[in-house]
Protein backbone atom coordinates (compact mmCIF):
# COMPACT_ATOMS: atom_id res chain seq x y z
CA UNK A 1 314.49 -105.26 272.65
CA UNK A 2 315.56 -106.02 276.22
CA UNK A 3 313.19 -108.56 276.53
CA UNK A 4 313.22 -110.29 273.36
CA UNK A 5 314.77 -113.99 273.17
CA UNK A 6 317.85 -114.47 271.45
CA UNK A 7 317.63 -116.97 268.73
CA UNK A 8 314.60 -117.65 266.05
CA UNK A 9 313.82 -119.76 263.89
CA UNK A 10 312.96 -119.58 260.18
CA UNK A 11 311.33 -122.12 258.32
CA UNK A 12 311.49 -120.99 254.70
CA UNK A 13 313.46 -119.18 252.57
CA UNK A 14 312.80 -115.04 251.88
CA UNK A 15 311.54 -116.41 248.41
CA UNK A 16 308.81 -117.57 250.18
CA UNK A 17 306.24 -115.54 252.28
CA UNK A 18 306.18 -117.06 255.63
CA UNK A 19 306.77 -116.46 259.40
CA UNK A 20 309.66 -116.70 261.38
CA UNK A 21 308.92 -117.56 264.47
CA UNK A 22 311.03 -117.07 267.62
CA UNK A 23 312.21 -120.43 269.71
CA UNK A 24 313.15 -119.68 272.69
CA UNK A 25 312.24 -116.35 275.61
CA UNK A 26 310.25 -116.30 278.68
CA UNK A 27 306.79 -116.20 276.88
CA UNK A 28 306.95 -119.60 275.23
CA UNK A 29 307.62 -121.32 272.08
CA UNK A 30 304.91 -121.36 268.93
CA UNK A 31 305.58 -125.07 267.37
CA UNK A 32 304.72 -125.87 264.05
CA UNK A 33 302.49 -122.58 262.73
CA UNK A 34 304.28 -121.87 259.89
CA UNK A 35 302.68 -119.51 256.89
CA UNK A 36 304.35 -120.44 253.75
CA UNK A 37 303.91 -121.01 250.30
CA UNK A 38 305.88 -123.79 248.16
CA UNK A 39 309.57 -123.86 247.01
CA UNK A 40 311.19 -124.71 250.75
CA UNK A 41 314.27 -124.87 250.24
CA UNK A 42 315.27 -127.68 252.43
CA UNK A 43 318.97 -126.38 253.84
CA UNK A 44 317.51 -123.20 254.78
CA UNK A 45 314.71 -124.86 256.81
CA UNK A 46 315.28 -124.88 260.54
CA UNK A 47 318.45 -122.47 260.36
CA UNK A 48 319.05 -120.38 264.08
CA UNK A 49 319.41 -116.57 263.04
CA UNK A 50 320.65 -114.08 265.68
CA UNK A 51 319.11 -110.91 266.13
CA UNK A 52 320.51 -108.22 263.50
CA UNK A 53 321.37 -110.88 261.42
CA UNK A 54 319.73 -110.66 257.72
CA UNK A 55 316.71 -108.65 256.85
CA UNK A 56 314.33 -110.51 259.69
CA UNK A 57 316.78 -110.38 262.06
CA UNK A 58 316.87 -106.78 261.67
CA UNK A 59 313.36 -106.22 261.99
CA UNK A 60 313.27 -108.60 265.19
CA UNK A 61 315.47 -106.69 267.18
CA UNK A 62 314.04 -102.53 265.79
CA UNK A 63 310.39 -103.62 265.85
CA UNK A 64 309.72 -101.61 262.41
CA UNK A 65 308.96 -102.88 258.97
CA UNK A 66 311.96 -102.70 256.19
CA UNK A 67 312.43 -103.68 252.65
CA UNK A 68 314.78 -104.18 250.34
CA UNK A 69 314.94 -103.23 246.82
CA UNK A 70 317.00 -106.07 245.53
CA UNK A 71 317.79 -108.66 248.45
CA UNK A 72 320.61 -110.58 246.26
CA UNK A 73 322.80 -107.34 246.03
CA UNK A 74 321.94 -106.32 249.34
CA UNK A 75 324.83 -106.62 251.65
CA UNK A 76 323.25 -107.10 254.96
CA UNK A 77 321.61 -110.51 253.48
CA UNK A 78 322.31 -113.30 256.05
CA UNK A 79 325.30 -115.76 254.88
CA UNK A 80 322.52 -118.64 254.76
CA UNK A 81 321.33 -117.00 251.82
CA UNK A 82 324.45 -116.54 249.82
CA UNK A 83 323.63 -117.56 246.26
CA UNK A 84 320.11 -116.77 246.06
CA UNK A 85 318.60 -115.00 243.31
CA UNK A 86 316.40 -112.72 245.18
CA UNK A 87 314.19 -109.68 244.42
CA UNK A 88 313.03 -107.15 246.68
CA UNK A 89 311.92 -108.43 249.89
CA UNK A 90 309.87 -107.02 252.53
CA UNK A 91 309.64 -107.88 256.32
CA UNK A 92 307.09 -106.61 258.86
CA UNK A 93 307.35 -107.74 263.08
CA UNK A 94 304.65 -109.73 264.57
CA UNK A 95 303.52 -107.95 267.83
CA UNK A 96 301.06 -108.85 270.41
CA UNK A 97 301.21 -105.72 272.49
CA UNK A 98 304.47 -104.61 272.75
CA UNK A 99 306.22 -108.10 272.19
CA UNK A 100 307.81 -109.64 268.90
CA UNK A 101 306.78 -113.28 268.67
CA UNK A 102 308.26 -113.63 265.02
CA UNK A 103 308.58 -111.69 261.51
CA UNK A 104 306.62 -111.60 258.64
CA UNK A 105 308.62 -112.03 254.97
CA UNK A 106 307.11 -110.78 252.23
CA UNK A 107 309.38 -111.64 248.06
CA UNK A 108 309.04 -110.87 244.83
CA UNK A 109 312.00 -112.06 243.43
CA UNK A 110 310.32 -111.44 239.85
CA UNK A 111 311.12 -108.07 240.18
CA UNK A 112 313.36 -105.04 242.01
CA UNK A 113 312.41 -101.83 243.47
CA UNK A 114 310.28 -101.15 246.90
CA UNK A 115 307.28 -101.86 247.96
CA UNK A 116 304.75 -98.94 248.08
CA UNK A 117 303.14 -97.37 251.56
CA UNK A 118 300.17 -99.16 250.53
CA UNK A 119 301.85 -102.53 250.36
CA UNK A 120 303.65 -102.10 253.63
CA UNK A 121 300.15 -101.16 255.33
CA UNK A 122 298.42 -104.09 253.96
CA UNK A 123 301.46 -106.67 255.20
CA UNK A 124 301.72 -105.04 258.53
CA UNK A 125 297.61 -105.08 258.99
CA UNK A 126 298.16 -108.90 258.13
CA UNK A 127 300.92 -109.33 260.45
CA UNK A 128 299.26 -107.94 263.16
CA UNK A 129 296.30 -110.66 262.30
CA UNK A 130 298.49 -113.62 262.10
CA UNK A 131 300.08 -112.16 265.37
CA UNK A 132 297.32 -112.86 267.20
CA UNK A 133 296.44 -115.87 265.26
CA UNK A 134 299.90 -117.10 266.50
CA UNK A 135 299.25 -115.96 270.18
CA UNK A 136 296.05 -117.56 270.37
CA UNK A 137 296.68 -120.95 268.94
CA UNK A 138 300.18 -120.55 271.34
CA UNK A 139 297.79 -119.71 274.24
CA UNK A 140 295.14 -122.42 273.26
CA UNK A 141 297.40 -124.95 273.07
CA UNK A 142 298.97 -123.88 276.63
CA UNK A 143 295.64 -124.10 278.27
CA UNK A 144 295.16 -127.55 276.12
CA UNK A 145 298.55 -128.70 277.61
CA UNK A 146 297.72 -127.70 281.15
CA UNK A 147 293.86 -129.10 281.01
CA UNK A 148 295.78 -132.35 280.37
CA UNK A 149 297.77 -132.16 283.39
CA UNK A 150 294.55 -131.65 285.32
CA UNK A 151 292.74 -133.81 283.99
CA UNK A 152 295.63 -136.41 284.91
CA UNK A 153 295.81 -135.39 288.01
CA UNK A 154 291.81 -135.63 289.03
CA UNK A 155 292.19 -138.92 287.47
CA UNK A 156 294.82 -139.56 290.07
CA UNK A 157 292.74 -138.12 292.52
CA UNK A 158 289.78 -140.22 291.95
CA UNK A 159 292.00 -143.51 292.01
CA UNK A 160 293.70 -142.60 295.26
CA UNK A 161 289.86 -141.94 296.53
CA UNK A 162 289.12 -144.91 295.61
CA UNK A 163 291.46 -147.13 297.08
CA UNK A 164 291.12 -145.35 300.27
CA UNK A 165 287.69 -146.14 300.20
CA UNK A 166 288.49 -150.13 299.67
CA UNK A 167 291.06 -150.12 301.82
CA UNK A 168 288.64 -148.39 304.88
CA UNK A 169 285.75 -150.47 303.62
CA UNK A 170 287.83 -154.05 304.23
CA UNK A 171 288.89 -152.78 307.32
CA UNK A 172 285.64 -151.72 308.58
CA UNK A 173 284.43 -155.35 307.30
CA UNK A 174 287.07 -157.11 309.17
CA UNK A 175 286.49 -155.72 312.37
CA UNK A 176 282.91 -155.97 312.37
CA UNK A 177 283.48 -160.05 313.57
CA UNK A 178 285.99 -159.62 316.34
CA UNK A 179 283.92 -156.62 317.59
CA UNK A 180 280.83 -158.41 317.71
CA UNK A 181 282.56 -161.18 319.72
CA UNK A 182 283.44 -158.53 322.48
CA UNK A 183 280.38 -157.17 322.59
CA UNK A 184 279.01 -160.69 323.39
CA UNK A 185 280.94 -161.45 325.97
CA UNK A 186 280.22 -158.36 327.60
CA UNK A 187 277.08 -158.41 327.33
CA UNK A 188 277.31 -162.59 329.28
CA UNK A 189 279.84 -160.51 331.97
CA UNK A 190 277.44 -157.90 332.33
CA UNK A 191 274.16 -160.51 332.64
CA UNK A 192 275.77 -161.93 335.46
CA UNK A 193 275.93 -166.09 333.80
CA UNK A 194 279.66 -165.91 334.82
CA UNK A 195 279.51 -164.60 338.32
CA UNK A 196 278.12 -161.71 339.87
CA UNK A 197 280.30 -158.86 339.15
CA UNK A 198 281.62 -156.38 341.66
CA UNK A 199 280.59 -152.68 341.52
CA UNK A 200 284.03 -151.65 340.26
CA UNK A 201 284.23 -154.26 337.67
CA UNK A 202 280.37 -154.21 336.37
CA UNK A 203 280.88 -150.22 335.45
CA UNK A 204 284.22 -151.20 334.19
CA UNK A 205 282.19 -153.75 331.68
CA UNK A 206 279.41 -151.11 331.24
CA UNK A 207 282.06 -148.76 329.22
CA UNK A 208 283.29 -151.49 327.29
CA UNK A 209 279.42 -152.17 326.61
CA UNK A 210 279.04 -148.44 325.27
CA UNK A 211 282.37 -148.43 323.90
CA UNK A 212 281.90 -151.78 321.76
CA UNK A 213 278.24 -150.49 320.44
CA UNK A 214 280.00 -147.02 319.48
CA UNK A 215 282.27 -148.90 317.70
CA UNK A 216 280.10 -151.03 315.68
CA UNK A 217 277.90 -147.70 315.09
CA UNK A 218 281.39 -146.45 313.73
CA UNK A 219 282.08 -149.15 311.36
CA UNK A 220 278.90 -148.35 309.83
CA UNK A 221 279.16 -144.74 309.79
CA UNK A 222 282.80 -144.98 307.83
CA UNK A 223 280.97 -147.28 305.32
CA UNK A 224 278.14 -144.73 304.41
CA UNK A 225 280.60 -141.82 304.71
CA UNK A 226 282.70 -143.69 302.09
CA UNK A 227 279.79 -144.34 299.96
CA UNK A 228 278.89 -140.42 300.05
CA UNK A 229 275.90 -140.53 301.85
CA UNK A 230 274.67 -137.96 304.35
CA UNK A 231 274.31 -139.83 307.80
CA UNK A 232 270.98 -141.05 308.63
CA UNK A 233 269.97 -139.65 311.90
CA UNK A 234 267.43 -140.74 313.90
CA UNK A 235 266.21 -137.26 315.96
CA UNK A 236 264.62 -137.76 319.39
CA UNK A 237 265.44 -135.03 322.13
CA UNK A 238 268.89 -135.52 323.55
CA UNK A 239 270.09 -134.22 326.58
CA UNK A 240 273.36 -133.25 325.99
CA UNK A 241 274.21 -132.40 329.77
CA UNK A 242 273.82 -136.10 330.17
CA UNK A 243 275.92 -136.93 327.00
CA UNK A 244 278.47 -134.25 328.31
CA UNK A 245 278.79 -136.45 331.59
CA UNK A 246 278.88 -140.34 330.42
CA UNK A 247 282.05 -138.76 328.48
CA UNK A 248 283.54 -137.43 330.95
CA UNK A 249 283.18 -140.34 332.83
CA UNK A 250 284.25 -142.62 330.36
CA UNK A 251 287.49 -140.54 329.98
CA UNK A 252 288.55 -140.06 333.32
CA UNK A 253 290.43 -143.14 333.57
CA UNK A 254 291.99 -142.31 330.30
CA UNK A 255 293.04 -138.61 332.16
CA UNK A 256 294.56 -140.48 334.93
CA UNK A 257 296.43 -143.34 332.76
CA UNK A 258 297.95 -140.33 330.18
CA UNK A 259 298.80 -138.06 333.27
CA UNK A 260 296.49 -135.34 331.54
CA UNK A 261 294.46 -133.07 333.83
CA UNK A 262 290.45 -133.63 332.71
CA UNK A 263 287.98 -130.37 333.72
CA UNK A 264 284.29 -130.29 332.84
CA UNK A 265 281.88 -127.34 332.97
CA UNK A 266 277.93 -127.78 332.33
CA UNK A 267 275.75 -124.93 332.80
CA UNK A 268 272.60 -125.86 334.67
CA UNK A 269 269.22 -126.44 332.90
CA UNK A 270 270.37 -126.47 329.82
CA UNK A 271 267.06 -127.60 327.43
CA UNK A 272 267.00 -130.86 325.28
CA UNK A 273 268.32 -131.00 322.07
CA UNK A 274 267.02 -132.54 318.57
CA UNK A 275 269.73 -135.05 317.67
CA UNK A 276 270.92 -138.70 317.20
CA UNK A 277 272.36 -139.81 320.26
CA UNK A 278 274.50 -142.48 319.36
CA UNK A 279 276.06 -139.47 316.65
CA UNK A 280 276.18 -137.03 319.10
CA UNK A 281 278.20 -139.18 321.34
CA UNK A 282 280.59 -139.89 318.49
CA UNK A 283 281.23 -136.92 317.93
CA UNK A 284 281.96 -136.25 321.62
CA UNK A 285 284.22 -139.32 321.53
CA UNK A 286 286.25 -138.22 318.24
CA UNK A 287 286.67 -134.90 319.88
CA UNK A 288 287.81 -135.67 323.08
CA UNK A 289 289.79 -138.28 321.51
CA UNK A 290 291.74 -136.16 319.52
CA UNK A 291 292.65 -133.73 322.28
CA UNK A 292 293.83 -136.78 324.62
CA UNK A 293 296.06 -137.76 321.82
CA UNK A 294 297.47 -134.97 320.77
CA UNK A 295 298.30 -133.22 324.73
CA UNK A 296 301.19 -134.57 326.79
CA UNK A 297 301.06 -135.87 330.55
CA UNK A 298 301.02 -132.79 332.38
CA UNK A 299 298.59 -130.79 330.14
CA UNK A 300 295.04 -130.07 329.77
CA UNK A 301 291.65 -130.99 328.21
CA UNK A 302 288.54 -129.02 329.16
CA UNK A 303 284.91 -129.72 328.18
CA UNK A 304 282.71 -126.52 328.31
CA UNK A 305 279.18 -126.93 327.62
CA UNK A 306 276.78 -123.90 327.85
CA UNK A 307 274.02 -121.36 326.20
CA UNK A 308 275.12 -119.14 323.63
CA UNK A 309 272.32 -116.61 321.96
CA UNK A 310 269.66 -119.13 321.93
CA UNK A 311 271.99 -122.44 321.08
CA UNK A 312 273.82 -125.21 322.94
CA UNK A 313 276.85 -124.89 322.37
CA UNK A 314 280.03 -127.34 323.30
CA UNK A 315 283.71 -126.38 323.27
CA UNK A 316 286.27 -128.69 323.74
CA UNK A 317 289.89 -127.33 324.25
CA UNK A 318 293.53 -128.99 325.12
CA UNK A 319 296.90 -127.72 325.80
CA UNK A 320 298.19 -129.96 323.40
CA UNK A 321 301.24 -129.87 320.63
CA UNK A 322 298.97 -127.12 318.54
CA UNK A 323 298.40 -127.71 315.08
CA UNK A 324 300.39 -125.35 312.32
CA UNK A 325 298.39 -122.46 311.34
CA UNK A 326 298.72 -123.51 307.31
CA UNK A 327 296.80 -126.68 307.98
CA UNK A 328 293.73 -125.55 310.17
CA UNK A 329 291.88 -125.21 307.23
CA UNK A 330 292.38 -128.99 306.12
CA UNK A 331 291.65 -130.37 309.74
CA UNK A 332 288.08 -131.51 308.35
CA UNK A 333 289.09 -132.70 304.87
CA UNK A 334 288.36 -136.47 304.59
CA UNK A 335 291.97 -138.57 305.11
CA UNK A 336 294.06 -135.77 306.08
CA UNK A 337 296.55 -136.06 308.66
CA UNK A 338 298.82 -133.04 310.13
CA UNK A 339 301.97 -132.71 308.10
CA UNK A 340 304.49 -132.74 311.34
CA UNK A 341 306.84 -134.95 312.84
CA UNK A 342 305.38 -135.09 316.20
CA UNK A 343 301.57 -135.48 314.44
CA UNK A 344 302.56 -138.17 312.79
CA UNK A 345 303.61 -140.16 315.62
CA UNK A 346 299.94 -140.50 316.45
CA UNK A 347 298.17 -143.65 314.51
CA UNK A 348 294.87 -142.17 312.72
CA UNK A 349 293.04 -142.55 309.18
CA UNK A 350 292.11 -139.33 309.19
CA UNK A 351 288.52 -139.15 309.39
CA UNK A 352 287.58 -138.78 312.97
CA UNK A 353 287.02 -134.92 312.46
CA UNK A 354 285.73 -135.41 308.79
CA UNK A 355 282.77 -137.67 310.70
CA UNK A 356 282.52 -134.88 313.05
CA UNK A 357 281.83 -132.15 310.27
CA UNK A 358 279.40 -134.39 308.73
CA UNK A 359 277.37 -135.20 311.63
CA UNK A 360 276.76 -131.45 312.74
CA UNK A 361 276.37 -130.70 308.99
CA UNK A 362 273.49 -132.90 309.34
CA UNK A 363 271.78 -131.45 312.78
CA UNK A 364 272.08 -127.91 311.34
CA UNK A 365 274.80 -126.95 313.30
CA UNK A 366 278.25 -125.44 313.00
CA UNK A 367 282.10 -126.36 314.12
CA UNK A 368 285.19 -124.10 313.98
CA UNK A 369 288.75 -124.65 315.16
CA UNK A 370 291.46 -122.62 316.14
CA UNK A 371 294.49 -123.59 317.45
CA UNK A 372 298.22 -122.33 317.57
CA UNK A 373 300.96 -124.83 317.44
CA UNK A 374 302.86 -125.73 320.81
CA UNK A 375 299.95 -123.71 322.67
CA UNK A 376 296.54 -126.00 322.12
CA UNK A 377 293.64 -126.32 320.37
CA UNK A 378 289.72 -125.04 320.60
């Protein structure tokens, strides 16, 4: 009885057979399942019994069946039904399990006297139906209610999806003009038209060569990772020792600008590799990228590239700001960005490592992270 609520409800008067159904308790609230026959007596409708008040109050708080030979002379009736001609009256609990979710109110105000053991064993074998009647339209409509809120929600989803993807798409479309202008007028600085370049300055033009042409490869990549499509690669053998190098290269002067230390280790004769180069790079770029940006001057970045059990396989690894072990797993989700203060300093769309994931996904191969925030990240 502990656990039962405090207040219920009933809907119709004891001349009536119905159910009285509880309002309130930490299992819910049935609405509007009422079993009832005519003759509501409006007044009565709706009134808040407490429990061990009147015949179904009773019953609510024992958990047995009772009856009443002659309700109108009975002088535990509730005051709500002062005035009543009543007969004899018999009220059975609705259980599911051990719980009372309501009572059941059986009248006969034609006529006194009990009810026999037969009676009350064919109103308590109908209670316990309608009990779980009750329950499962109550649980039904729960599940209905929270399907809804689902539903909503993926509908939400889908809408925030999609303007990320319009939003990405303009972008990539804007930048596709100003980036083909630079990679023009690299390509006349590097030709030599303007002036014959000095050694220092022509391999300073040759990374923004590679660097413009990744980016334009980007733009499109974004645009068919937006539209859902796995990346077409074009396979010839790559030599990833090679790939390993040009990167290194091209971030040294990044290294010595941030004030972060740059190490590189390639094991020798590594074999050729099946791939996309201009992918492979990216993904090189997005993942030495991310390690620059997220390590302070004074740390660390290490490139490791060697043989492992018949594969090729590439580690990157910074002594960066760590990322907290409760969003590791979302690293690769498309659009997500680190939670923290300090991550969020750092300007990003979040789908540098989502490209990443895609483009091993797509040579066969396999990525894992693990970092540890304040300590770095492999």
């Amino acid at each position: 009885a502990g656990a039962l609520p405090k207040q219920f409800r009933t809907p119709t008067a004891p001349s009536d057979p119905g159910v009285i159904l509880f309002t309130s308790g930490s299992f819910g609230t049935p609405k509007g399942v009422v079993l009832s026959q005519a003759n509501l007596i409006g007044n009565v409708r709706g009134v808040r019994l407490k429990l061990g008040e009147g015949l179904a109050g009773r019953v609510a708080q024992s958990g047995r069946p009772m009856m009443v030979a002659d309700y109108s002379a009975w002088e535990g009736q509730a005051s709500v039904y002062a005035g009543f001609d009543f007969g004899r009256v018999l009220a059975v609990p609705l259980k599911v399990g051990q719980r009372i979710i309501g009572v059941l109110d059986v009248t006969d105000d034609q006529g006194t006297g009990g009810f026999s053991d037969d009676d009350v064993r064919l109103v308590s074998l109908f209670a316990d139906q309608a009990a779980i009647a009750i329950e499962n339209a109550r649980l039904y409509a729960m599940e209905q209610d929270r399907a809804s809120v689902l539903a909503g929600a993926l509908e939400q989803q889908r809408e925030i999806d999609r303007m990320q993807r319009r939003f990405i798409q303009n972008v990539s479309h804007e930048l596709r003009t100003p980036l083909s202008l630079i990679l023009g007028h690299a390509e006349l600085l590097e030709s030599g038209l303007l002036g014959q370049l000095e050694p220092g300055q022509a391999e300073s033009v040759q990374v923004i060569l590679r660097r413009a042409e990744m980016l334009v490869e980007l733009v499109d990549s974004i645009v068919k990772l937006l539209q859902i499509e796995k990346p077409r690669l074009n396979r010839t053998p790559v030599d990833l020792s090679r790939l390993v190098e040009i990167s290194l290269a091209d971030f040294r002067p990044v290294a010595s600008k941030t004030g972060v230390f740059l190490d590189g280790y390639i094991e020798p004769d590594l074999p050729s590799v099946q791939g996309d180069e201009l992918a492979l790079r990216r993904v090189l770029d997005n993942l030495l990228g991310n390690a620059f940006k997220f390590t302070p001057a004074g740390g660390r970045v290490t490139v490791c590239l060697e043989r492992q059990c018949g594969n090729v396989l590439l580690k990157v690894s910074d002594t960066g700001i760590g990322i907290p072990a409760h969003e590791v797993q979302h690293v690769f989700d498309r659009y997500y960005q680190a939670d923290s203060v300090v991550a969020k300093r750092f300007d990003g769309v979040g789908l540098g490592l989502a490209l990443v994931k895609e483009i091993i996904g797509a040579h066969g191969g396999e990525i894992a992270l693990t970092s540890a925030e304040g300590a770095g990240t492999l």
